[in-house]
N, C-alpha and C. Protein backbone atom coordinates (compact mmCIF):
# COMPACT_ATOMS: atom_id res chain seq x y z
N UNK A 1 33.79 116.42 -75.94
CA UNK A 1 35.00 117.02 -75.39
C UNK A 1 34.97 118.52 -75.65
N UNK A 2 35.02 119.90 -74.60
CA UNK A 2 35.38 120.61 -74.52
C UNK A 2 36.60 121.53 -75.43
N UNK A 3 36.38 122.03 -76.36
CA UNK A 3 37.23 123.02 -77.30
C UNK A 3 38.05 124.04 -76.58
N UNK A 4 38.91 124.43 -76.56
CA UNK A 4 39.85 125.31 -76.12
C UNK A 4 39.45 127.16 -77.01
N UNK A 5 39.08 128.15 -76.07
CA UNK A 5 38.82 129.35 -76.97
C UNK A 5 39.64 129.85 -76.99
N UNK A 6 40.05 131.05 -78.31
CA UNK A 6 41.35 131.31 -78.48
C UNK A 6 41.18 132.50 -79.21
N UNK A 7 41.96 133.90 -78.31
CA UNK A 7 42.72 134.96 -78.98
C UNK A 7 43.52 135.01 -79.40
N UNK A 8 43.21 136.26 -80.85
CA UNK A 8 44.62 136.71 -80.55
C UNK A 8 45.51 137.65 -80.17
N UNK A 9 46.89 138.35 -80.16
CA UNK A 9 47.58 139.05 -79.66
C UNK A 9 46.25 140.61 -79.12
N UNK A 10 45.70 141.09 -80.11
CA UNK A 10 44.43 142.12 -80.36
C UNK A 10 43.11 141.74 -79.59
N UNK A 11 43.47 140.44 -79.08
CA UNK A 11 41.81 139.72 -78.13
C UNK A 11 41.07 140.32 -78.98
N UNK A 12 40.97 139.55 -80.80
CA UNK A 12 39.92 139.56 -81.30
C UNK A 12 40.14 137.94 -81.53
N UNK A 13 38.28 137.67 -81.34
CA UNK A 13 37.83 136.14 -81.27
C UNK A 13 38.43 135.27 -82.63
N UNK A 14 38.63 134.23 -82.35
CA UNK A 14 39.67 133.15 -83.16
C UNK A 14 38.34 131.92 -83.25
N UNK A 15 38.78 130.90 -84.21
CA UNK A 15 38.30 129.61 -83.70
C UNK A 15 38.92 128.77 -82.84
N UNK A 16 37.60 128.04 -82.25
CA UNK A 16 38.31 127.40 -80.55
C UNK A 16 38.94 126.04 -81.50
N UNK A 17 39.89 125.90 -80.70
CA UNK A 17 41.07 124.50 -81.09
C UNK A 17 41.04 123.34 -80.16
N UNK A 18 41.23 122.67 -80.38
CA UNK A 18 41.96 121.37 -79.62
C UNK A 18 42.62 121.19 -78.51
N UNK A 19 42.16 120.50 -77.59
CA UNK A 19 43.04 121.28 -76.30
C UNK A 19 44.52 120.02 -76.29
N UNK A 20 44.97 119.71 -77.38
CA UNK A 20 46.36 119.16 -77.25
C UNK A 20 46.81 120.37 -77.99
N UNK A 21 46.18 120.61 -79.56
CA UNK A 21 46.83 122.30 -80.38
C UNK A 21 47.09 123.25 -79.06
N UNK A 22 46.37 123.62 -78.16
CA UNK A 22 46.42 124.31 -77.68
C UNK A 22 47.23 123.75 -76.79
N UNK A 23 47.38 122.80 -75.63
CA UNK A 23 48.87 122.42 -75.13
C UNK A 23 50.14 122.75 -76.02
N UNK A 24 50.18 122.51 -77.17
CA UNK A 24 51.27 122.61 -78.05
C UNK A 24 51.90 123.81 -78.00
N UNK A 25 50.69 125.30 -78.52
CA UNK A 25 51.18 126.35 -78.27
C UNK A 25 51.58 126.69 -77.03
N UNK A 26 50.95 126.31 -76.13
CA UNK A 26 51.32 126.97 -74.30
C UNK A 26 52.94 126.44 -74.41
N UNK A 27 52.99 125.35 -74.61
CA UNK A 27 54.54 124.63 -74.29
C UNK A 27 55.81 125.20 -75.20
N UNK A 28 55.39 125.71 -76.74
CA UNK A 28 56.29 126.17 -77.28
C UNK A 28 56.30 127.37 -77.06
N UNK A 29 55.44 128.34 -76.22
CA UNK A 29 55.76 129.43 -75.57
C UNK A 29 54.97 131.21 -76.79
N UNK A 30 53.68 130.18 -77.87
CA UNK A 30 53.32 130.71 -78.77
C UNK A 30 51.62 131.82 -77.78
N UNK A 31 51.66 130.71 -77.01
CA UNK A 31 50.43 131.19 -75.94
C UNK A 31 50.37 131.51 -75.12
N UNK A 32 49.70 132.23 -74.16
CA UNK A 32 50.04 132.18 -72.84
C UNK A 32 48.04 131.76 -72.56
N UNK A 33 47.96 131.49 -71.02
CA UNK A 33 46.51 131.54 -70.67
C UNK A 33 46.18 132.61 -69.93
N UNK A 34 44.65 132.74 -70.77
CA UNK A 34 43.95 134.28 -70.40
C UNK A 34 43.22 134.10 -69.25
N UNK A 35 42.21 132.95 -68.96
CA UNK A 35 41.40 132.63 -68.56
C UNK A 35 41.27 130.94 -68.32
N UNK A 36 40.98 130.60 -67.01
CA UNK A 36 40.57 129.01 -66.68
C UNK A 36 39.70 128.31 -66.84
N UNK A 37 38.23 129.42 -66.51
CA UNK A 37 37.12 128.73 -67.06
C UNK A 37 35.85 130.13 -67.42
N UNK A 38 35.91 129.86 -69.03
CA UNK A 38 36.17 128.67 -69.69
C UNK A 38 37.66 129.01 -69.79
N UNK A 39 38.24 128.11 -70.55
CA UNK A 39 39.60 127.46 -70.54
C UNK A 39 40.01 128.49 -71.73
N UNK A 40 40.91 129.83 -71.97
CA UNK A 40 41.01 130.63 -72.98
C UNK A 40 42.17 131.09 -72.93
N UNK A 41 42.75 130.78 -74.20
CA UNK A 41 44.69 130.97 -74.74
C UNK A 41 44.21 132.54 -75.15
N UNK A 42 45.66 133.45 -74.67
CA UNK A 42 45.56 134.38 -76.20
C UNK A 42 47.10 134.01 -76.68
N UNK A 43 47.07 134.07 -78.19
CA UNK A 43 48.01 134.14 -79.10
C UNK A 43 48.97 135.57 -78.62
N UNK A 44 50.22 135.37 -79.06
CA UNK A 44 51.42 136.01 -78.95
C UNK A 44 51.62 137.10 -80.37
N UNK A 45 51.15 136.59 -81.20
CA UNK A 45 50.77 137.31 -82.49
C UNK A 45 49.30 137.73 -83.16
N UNK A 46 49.63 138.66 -83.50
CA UNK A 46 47.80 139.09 -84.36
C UNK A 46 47.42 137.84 -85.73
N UNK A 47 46.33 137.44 -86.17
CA UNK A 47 46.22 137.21 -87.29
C UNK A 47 45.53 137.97 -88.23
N UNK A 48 46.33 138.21 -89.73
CA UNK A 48 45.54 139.31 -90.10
C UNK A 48 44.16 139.20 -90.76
N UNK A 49 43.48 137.84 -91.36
CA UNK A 49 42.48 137.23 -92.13
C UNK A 49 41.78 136.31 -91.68
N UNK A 50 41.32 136.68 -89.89
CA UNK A 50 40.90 135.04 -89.94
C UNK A 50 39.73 134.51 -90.45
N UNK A 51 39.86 133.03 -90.39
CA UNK A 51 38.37 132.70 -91.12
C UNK A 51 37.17 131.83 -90.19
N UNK A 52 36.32 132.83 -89.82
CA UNK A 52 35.47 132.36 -88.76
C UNK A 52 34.41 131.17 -88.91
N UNK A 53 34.42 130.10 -88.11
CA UNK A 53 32.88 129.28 -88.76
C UNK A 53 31.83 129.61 -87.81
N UNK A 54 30.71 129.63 -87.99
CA UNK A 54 29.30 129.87 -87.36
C UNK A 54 29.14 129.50 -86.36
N UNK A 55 28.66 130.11 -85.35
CA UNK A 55 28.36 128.99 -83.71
C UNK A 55 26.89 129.61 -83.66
N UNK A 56 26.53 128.69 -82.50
CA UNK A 56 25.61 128.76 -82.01
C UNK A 56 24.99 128.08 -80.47
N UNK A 57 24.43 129.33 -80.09
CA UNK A 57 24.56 128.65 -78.56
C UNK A 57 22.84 128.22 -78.50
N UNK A 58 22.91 127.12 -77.56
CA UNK A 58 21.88 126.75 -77.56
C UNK A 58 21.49 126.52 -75.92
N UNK A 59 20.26 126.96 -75.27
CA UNK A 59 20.17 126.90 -73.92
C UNK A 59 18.95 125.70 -73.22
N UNK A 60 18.83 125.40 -72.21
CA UNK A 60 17.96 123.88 -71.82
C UNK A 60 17.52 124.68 -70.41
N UNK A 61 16.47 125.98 -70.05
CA UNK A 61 15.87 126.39 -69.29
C UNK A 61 15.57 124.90 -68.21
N UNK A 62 16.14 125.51 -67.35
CA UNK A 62 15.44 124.09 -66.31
C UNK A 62 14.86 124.89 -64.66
N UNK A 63 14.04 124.03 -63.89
CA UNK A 63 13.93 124.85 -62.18
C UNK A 63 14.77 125.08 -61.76
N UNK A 64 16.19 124.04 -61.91
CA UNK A 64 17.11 123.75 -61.14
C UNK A 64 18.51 124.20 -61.29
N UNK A 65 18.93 123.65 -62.47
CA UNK A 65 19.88 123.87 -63.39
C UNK A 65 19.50 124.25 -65.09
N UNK A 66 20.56 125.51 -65.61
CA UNK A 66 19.99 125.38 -67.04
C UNK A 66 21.26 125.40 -67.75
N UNK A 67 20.92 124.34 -68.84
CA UNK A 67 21.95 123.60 -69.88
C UNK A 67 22.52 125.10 -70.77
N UNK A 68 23.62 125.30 -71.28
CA UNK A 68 24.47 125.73 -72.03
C UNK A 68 24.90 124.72 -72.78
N UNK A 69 25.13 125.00 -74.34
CA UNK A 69 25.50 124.68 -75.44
C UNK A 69 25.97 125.41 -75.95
N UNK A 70 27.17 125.49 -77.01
CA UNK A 70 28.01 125.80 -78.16
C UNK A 70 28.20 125.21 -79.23
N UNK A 71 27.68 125.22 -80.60
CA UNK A 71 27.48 124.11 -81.24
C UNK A 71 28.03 125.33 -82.83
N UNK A 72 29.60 124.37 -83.05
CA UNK A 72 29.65 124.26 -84.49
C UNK A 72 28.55 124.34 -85.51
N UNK A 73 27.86 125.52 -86.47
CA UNK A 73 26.75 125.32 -87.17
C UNK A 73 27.29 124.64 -88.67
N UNK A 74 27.76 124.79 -89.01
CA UNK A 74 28.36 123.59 -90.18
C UNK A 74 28.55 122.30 -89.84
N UNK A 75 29.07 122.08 -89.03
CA UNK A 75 29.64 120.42 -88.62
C UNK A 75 28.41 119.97 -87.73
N UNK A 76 27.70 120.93 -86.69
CA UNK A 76 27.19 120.22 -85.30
C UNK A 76 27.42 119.54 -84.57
N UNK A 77 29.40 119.96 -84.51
CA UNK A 77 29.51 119.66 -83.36
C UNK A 77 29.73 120.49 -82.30
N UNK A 78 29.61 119.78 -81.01
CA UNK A 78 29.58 120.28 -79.67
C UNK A 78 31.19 121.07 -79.23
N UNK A 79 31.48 122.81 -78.93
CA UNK A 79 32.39 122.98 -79.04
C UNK A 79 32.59 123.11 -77.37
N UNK A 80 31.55 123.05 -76.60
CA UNK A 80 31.45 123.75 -75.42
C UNK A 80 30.24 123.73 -74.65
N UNK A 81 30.15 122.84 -73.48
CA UNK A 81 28.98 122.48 -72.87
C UNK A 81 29.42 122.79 -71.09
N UNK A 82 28.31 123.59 -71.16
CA UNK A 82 28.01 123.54 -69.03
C UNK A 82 27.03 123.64 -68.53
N UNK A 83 26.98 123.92 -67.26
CA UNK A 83 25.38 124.00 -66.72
C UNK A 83 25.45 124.81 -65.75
N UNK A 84 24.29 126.04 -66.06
CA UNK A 84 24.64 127.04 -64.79
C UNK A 84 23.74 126.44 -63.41
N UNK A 85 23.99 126.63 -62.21
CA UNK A 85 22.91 126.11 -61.25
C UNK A 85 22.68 127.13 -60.48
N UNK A 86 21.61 127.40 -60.41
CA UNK A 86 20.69 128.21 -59.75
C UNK A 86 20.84 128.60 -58.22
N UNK A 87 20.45 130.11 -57.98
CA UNK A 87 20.53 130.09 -56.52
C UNK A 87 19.33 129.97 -55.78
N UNK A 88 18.42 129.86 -56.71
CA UNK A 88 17.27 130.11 -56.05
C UNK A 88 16.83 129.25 -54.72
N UNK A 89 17.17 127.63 -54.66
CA UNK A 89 17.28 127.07 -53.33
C UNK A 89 17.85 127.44 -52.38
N UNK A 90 19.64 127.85 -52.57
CA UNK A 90 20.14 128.63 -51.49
C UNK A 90 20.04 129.81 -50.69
N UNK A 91 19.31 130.22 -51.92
CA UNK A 91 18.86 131.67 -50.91
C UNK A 91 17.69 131.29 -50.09
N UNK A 92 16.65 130.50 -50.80
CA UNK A 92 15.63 129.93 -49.98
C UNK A 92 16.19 129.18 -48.15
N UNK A 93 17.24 128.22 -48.65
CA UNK A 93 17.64 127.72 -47.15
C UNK A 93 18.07 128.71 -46.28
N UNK A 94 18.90 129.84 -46.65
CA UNK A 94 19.61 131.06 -45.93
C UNK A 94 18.65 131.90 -45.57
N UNK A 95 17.57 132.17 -46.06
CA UNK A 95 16.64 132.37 -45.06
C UNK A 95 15.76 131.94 -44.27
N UNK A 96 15.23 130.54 -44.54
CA UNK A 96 14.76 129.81 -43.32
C UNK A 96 15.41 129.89 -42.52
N UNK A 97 16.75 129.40 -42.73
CA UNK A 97 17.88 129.43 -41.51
C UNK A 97 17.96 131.10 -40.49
N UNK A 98 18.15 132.36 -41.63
CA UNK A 98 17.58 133.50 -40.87
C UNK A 98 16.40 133.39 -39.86
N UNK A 99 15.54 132.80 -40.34
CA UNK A 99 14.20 132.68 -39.86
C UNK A 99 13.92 132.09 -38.51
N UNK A 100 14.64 131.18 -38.84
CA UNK A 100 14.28 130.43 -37.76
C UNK A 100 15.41 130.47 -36.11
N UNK A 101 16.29 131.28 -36.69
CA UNK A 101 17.56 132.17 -35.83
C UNK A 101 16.57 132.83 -35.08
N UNK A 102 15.37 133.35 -35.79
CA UNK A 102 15.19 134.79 -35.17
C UNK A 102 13.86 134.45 -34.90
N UNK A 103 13.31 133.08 -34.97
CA UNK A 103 11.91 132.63 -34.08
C UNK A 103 12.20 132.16 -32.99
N UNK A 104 13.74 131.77 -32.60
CA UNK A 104 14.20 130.77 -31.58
C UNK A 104 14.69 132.37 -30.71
N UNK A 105 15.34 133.04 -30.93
CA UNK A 105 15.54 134.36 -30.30
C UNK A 105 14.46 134.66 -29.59
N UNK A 106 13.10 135.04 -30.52
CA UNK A 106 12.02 135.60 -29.67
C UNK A 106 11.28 134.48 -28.31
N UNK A 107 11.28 133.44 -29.00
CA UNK A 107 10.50 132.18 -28.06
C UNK A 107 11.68 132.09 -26.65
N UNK A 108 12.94 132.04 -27.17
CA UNK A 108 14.01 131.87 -26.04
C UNK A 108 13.87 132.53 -24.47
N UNK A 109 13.71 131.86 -23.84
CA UNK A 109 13.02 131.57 -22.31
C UNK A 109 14.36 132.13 -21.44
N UNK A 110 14.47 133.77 -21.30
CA UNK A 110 16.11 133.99 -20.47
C UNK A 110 15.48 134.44 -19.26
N UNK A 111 15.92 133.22 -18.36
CA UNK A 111 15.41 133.28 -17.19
C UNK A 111 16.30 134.11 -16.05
N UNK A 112 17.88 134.50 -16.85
CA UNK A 112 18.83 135.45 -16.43
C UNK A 112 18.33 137.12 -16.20
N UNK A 113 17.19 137.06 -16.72
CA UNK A 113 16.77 139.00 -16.84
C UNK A 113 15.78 138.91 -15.86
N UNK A 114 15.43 140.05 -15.43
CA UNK A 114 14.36 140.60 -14.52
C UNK A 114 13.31 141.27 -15.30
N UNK A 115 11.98 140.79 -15.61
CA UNK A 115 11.15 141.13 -15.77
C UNK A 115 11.37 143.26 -16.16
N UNK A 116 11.26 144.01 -17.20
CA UNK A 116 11.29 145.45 -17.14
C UNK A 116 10.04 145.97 -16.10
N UNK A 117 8.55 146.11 -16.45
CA UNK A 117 7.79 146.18 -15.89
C UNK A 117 6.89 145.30 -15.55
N UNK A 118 6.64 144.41 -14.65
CA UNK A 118 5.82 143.24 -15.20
C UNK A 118 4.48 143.61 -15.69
N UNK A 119 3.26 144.35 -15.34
CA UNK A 119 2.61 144.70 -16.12
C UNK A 119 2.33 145.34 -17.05
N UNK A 120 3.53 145.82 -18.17
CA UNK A 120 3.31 146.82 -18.71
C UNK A 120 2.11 146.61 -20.30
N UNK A 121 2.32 145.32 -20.52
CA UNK A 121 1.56 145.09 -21.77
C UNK A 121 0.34 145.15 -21.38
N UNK A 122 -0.49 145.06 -20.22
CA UNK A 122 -1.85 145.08 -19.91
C UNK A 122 -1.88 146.68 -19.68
N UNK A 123 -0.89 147.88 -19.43
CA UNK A 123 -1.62 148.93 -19.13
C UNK A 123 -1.51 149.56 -20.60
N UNK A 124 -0.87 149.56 -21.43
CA UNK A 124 -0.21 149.89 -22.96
C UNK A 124 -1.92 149.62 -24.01
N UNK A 125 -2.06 148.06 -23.69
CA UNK A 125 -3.41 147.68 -24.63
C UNK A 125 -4.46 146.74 -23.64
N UNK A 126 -5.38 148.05 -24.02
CA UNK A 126 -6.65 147.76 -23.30
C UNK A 126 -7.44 146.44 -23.59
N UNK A 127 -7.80 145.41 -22.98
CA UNK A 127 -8.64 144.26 -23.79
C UNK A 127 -9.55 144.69 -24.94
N UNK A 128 -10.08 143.92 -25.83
CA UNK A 128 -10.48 144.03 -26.80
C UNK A 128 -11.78 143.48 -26.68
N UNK A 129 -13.35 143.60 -26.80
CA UNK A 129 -13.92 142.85 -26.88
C UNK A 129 -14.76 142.85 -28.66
N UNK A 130 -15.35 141.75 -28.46
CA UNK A 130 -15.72 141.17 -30.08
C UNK A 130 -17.35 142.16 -30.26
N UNK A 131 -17.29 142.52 -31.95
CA UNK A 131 -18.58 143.54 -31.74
C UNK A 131 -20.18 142.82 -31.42
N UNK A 132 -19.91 141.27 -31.41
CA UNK A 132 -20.81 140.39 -31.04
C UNK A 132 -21.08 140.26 -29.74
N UNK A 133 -20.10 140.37 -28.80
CA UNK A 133 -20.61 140.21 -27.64
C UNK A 133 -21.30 141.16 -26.81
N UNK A 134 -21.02 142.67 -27.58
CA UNK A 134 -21.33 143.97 -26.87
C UNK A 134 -22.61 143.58 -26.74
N UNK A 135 -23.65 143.37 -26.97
CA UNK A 135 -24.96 143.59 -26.54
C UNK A 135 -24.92 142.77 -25.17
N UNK A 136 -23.76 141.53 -24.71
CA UNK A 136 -24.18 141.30 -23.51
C UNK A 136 -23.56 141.65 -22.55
N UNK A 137 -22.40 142.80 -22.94
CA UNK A 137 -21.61 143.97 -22.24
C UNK A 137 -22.50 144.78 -21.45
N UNK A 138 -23.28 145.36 -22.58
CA UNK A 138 -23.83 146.82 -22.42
C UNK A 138 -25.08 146.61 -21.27
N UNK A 139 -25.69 145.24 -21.11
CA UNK A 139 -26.83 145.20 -20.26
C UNK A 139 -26.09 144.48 -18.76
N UNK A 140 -24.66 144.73 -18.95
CA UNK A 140 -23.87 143.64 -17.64
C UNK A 140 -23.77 145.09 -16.84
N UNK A 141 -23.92 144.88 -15.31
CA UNK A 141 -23.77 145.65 -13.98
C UNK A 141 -22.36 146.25 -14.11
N UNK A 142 -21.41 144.95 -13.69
CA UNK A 142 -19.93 145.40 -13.89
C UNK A 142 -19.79 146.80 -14.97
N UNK A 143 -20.03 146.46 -16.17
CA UNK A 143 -19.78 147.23 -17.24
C UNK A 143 -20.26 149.20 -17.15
N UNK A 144 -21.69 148.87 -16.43
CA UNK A 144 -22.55 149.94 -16.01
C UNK A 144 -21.51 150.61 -15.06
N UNK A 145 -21.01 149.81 -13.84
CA UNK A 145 -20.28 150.44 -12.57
C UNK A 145 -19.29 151.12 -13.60
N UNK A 146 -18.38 150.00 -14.19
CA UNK A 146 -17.24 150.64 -14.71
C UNK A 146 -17.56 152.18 -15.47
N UNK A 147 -18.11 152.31 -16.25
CA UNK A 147 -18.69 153.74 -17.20
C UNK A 147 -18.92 154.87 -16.18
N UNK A 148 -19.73 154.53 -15.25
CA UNK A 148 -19.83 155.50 -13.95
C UNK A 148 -18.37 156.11 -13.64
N UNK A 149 -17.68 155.00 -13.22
CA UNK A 149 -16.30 154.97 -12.15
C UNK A 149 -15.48 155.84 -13.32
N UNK A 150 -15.83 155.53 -14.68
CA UNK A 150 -14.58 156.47 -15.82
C UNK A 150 -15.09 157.71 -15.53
N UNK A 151 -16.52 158.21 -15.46
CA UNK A 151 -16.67 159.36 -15.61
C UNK A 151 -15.94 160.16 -14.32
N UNK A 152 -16.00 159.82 -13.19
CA UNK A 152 -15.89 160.34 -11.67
C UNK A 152 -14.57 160.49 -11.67
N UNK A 153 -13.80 159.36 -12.31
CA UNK A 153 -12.54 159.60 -12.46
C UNK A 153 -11.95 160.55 -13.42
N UNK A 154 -12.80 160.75 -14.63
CA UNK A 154 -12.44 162.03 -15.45
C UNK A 154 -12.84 162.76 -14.80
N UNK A 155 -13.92 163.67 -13.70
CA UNK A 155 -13.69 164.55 -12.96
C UNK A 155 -13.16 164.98 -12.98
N UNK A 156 -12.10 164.31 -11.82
CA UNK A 156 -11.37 164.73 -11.03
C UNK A 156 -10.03 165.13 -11.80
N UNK A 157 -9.87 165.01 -13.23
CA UNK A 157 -8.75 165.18 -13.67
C UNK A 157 -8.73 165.79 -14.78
N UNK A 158 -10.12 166.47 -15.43
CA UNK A 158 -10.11 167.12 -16.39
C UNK A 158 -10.70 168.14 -16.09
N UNK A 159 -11.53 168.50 -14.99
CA UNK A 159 -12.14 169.30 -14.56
C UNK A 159 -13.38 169.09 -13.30
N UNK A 160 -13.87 170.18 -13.38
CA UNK A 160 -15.31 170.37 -12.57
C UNK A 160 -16.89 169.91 -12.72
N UNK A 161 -16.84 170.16 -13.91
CA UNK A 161 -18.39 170.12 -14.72
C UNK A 161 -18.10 169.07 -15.09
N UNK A 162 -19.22 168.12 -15.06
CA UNK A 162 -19.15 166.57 -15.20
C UNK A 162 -19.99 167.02 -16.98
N UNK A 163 -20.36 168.08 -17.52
CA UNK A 163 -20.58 168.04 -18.80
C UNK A 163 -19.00 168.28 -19.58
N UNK A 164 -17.58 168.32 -19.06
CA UNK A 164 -16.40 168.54 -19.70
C UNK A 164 -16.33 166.71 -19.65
N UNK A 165 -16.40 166.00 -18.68
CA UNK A 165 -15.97 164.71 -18.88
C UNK A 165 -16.90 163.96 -19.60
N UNK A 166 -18.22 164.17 -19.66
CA UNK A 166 -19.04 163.61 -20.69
C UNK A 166 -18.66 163.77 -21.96
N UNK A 167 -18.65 165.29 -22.23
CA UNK A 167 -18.30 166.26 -23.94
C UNK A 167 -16.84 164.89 -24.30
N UNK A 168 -16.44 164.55 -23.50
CA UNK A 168 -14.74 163.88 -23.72
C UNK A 168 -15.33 162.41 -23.89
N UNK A 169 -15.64 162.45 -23.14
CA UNK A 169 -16.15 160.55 -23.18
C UNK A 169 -17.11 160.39 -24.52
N UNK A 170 -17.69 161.37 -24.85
CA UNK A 170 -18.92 160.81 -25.97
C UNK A 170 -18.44 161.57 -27.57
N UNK A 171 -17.03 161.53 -27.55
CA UNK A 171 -16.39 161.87 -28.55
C UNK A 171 -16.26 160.95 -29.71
N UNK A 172 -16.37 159.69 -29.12
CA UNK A 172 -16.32 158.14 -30.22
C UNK A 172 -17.69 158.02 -30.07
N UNK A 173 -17.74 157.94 -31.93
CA UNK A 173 -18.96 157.65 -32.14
C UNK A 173 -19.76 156.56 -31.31
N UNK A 174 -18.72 155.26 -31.31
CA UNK A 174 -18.90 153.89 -30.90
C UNK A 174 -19.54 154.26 -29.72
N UNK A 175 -19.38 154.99 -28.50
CA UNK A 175 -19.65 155.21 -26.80
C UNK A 175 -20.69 155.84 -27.04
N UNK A 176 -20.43 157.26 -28.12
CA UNK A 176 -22.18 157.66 -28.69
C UNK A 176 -23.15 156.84 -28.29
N UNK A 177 -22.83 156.10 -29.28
CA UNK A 177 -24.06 154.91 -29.16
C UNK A 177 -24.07 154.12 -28.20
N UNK A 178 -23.57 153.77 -27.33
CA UNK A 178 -23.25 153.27 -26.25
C UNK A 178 -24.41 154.06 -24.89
N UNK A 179 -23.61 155.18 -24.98
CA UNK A 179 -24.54 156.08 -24.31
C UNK A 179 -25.77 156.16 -24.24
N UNK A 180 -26.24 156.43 -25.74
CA UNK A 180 -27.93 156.72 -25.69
C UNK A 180 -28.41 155.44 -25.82
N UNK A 181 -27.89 154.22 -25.66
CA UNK A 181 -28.60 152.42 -25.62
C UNK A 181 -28.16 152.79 -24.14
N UNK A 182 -27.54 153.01 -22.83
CA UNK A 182 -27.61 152.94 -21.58
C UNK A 182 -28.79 154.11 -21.24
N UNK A 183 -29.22 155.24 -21.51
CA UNK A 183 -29.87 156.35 -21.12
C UNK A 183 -31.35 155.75 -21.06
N UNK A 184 -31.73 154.50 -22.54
CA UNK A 184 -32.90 154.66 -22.29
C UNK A 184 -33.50 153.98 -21.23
């Protein structure tokens, strides 16, 4: 059973009482309540000598929940027992739940909008190819036309001298090499 804690008039610490002692005082009007939980009277008067006995708290670390104890050290008994419980699951569910708000957002299929640009993600990022396959890039026709067709087209838009659109094109190391494996 749960002990009643108790000030006094000065809210300096008392020994915890009886929670009928302590009904007694509330009713004869000696107490009033400070606090619900825990459950804490203060006295109406100071005492001037009190005489304190020993406590001791004792704790029960758990994943889930962890035990609180208050334990009389003379007697051993129990003056005061709870259990705090953890948030650590709830915060865990409150963000899956975030999570998954905001995977169903992106996947969500709104067939109400019009397309912004429809091609814009293919002109933004260029395909990618793997550094394994380049060797059967570099000996493919297509690939050859295409390198031609960049240069003719830098021409015409960076200048005259097809050595300004080369000097530009053979700026990455990577095409470097590219280059002098097509030259030979």
């Amino acid at each position: 059973m749960s002990k009643v804690f108790v000030l006094d008039a000065t809210k300096h610490v008392l020994n915890p009482i009886h929670s009928g002692y302590a009904r007694l005082l509330l009713s004869t009007r000696k107490a009033s309540v400070l606090k619900y939980y825990p459950f804490t009277i203060i006295l109406k008067e100071t005492v001037e000598t009190p005489q304190l006995e020993p406590l001791r708290i004792k704790l029960d670390p758990g994943s889930k929940t962890t035990g609180l104890a208050l334990l009389n050290d003379a007697t051993g008994e129990v003056i005061f027992a709870a259990e705090i419980t953890h948030r650590g699951s709830d915060i865990k569910k409150a963000l899956d739940g975030r999570r998954s708000v905001r995977r169903g957002r992106r996947q969500r299929d709104t067939r109400y909008r019009k397309p912004r640009c429809a091609p814009r993600h293919a002109a933004m990022y260029l395909p990618r190819r793997g550094k394994e396959l380049e060797g059967r890039f570099l000996g493919h026709p297509s690939y050859l036309d295409l390198k031609s067709e960049g240069n003719r087209s830098m021409m015409g838009k960076r200048g005259t001298s097809r050595g300004v659109a080369d000097e530009w094109y053979l700026q990455d190391p990577h095409r470097m090499a590219k280059a002098r494996l097509l030259e030979l």
